[in-house]
N, C-alpha and C. Protein backbone atom coordinates (compact mmCIF):
# COMPACT_ATOMS: atom_id res chain seq x y z
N UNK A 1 0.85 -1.18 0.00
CA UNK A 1 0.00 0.00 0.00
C UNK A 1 0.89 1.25 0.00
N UNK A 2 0.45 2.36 -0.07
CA UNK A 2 0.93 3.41 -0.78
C UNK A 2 0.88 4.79 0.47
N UNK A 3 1.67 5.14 0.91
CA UNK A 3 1.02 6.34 2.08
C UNK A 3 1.81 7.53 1.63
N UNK A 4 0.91 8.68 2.07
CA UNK A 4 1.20 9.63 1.30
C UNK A 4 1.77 10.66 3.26
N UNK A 5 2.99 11.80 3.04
CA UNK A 5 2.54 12.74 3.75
C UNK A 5 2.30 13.85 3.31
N UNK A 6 1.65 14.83 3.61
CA UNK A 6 1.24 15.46 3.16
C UNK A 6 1.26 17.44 3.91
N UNK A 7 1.32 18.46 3.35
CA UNK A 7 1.77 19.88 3.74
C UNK A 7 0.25 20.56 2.83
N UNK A 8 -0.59 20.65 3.81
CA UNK A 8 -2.09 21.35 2.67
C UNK A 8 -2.07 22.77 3.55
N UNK A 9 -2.51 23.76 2.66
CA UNK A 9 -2.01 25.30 3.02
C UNK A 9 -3.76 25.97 2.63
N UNK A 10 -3.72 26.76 2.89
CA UNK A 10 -4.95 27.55 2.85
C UNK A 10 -4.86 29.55 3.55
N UNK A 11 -5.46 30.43 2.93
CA UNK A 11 -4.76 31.57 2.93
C UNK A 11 -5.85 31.87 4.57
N UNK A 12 -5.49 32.84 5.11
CA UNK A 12 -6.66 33.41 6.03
C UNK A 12 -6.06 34.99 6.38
N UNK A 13 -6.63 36.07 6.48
CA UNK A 13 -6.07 37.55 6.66
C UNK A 13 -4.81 37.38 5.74
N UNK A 14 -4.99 37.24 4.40
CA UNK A 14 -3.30 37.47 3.73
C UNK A 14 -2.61 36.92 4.41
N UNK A 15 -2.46 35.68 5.07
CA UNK A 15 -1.34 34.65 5.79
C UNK A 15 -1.64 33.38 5.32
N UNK A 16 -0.29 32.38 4.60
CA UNK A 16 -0.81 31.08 4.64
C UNK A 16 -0.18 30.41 5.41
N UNK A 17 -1.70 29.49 5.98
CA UNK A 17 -1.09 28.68 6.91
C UNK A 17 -1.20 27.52 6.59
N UNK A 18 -0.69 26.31 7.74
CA UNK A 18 -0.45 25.02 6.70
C UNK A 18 -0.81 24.12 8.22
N UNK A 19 -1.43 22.54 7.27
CA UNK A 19 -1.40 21.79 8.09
C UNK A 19 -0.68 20.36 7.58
N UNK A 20 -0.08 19.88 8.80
CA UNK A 20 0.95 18.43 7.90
C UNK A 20 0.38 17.02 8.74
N UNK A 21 0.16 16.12 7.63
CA UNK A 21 -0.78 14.85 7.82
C UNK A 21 -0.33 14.05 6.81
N UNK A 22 -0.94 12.42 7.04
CA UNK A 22 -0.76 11.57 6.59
C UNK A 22 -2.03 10.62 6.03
N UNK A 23 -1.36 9.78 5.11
CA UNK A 23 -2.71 9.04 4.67
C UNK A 23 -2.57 7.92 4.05
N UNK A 24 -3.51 7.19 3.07
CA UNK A 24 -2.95 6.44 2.02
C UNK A 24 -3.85 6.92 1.09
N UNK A 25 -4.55 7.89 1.00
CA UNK A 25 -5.65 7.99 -0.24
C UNK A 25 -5.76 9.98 0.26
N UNK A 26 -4.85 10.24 -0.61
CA UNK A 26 -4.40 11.57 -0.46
C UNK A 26 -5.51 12.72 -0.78
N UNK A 27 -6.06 12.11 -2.19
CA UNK A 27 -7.23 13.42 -2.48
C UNK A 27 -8.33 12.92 -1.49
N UNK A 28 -8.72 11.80 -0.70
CA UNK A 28 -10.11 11.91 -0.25
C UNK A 28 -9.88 12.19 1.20
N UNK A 29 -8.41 12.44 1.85
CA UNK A 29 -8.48 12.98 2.51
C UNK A 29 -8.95 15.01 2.88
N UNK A 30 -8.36 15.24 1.62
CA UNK A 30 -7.84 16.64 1.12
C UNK A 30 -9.89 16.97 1.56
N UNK A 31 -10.04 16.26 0.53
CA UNK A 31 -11.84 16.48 0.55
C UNK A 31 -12.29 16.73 1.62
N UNK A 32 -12.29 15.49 2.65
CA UNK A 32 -12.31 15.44 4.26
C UNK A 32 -11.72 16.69 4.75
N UNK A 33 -10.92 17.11 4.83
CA UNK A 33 -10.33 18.53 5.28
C UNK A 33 -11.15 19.25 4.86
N UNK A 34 -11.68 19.63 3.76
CA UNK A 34 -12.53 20.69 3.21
C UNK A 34 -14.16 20.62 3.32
N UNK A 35 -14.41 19.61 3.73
CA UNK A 35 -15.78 19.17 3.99
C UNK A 35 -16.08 19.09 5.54
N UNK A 36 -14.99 19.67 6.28
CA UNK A 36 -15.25 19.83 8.05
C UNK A 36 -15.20 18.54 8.70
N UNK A 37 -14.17 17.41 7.89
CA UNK A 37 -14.49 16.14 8.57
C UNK A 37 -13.15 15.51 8.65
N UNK A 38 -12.12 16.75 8.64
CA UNK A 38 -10.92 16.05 9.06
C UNK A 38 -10.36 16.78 10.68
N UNK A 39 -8.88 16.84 10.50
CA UNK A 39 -8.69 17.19 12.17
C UNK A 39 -9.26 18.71 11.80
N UNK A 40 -9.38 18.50 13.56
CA UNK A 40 -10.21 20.19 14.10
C UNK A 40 -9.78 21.25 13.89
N UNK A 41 -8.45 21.25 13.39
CA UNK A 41 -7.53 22.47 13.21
C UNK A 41 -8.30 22.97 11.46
N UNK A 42 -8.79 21.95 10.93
CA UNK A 42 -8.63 22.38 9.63
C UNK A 42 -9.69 22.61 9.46
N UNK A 43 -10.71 22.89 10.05
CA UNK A 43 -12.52 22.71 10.18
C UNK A 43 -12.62 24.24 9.87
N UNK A 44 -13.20 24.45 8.58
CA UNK A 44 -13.92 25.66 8.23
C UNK A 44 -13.18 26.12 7.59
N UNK A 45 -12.31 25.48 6.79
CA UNK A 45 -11.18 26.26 5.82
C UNK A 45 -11.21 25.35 4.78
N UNK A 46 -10.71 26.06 3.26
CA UNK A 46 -10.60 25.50 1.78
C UNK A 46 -9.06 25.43 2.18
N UNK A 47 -9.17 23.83 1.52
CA UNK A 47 -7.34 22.98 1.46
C UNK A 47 -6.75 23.65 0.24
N UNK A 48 -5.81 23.50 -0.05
CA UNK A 48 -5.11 22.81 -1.15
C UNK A 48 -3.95 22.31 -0.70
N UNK A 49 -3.56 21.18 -1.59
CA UNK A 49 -2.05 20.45 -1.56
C UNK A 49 -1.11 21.52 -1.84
N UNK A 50 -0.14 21.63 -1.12
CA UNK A 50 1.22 22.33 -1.38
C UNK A 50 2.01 21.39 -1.71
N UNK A 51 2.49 20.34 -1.37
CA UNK A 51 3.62 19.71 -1.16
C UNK A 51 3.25 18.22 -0.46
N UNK A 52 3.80 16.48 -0.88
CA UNK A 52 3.19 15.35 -0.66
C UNK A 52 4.64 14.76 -0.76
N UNK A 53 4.63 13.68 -0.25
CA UNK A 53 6.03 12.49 -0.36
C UNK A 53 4.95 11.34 -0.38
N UNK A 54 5.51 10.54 -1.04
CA UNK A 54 4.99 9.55 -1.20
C UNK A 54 5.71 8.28 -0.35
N UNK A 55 5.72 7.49 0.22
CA UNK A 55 6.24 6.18 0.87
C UNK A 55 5.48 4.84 0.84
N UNK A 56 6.00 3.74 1.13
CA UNK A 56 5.69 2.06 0.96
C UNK A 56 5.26 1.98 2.20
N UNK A 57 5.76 2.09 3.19
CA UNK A 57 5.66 1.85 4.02
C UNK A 57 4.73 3.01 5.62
N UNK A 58 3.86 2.52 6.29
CA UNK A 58 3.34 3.25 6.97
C UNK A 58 4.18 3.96 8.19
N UNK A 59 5.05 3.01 8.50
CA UNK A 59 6.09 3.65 9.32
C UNK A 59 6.78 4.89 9.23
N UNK A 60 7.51 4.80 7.66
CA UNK A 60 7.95 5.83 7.05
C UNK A 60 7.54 7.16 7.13
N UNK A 61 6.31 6.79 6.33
CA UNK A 61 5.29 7.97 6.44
C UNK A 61 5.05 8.87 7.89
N UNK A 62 4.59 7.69 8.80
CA UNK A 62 4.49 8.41 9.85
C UNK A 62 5.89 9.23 10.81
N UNK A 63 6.71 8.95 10.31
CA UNK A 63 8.16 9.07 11.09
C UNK A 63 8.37 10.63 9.76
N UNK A 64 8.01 10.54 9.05
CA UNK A 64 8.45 11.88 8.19
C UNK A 64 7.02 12.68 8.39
N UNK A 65 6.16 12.76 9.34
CA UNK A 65 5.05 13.21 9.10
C UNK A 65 5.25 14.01 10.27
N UNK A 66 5.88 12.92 11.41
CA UNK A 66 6.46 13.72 12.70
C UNK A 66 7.61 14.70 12.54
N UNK A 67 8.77 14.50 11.92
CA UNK A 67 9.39 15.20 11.66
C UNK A 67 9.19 16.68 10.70
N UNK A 68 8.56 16.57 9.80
CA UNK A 68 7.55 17.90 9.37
C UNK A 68 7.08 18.52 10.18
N UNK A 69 6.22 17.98 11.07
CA UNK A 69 5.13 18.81 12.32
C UNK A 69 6.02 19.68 12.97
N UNK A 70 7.37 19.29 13.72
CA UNK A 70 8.52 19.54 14.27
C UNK A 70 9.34 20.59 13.93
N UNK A 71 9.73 20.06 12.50
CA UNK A 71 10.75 20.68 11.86
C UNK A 71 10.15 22.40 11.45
N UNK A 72 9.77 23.57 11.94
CA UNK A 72 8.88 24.43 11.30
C UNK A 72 10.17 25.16 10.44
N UNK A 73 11.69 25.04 10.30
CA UNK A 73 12.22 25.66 9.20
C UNK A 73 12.14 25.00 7.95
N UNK A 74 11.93 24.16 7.78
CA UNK A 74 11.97 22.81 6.88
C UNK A 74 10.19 23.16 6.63
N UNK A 75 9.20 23.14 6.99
CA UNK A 75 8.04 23.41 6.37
C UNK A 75 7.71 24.86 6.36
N UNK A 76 8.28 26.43 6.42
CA UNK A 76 8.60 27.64 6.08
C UNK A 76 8.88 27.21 4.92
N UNK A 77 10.18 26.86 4.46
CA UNK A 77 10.69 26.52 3.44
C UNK A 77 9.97 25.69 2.07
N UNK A 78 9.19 25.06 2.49
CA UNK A 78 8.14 24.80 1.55
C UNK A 78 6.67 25.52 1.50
N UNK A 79 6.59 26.24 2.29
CA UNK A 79 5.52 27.09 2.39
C UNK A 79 6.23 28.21 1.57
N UNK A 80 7.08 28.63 1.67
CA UNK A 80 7.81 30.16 1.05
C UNK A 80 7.89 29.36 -0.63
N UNK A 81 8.41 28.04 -0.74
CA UNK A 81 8.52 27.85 -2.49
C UNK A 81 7.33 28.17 -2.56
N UNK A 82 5.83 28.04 -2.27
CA UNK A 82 4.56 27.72 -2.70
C UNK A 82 3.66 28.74 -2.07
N UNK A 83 3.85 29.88 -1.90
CA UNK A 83 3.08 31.06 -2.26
C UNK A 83 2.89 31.57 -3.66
């Protein structure tokens, strides 16, 4: 199986902000985010994908999903390519 992580951004007062998650079925999560039925942080806001890695393994995924959450110069940095 196929897991995705994932960096989805959305603008609010001229600021984008971003949220970082994981999955194995990347657009029906994205949907879920935008339909008020993913985490609470993202409830009442339009997604889009910025930025995804793809991995085999669920471990992976989740171990680079933590390190994203963490890392906030490392996801600046992909937030600043993708304005």
């Amino acid at each position: 199986m196929t897991y995705f992580v994932y960096l989805i951004g959305c603008y609010t007062d001229s600021k984008l902000i971003t949220y970082v998650g994981y999955t194995n079925n990347l657009l029906k999560r994205v949907n879920l985010h935008n339909e008020g039925k993913g985490a609470k942080f993202t409830k009442g806001r339009k997604w889009k994908i910025i930025y995804y890695e793809k991995y085999k393994k669920k471990k992976e995924a989740l171990s680079r999903e933590i390190y994203l959450k963490k890392n906030r110069k490392l996801r600046n940095l992909i937030k600043n390519k993708y304005k």
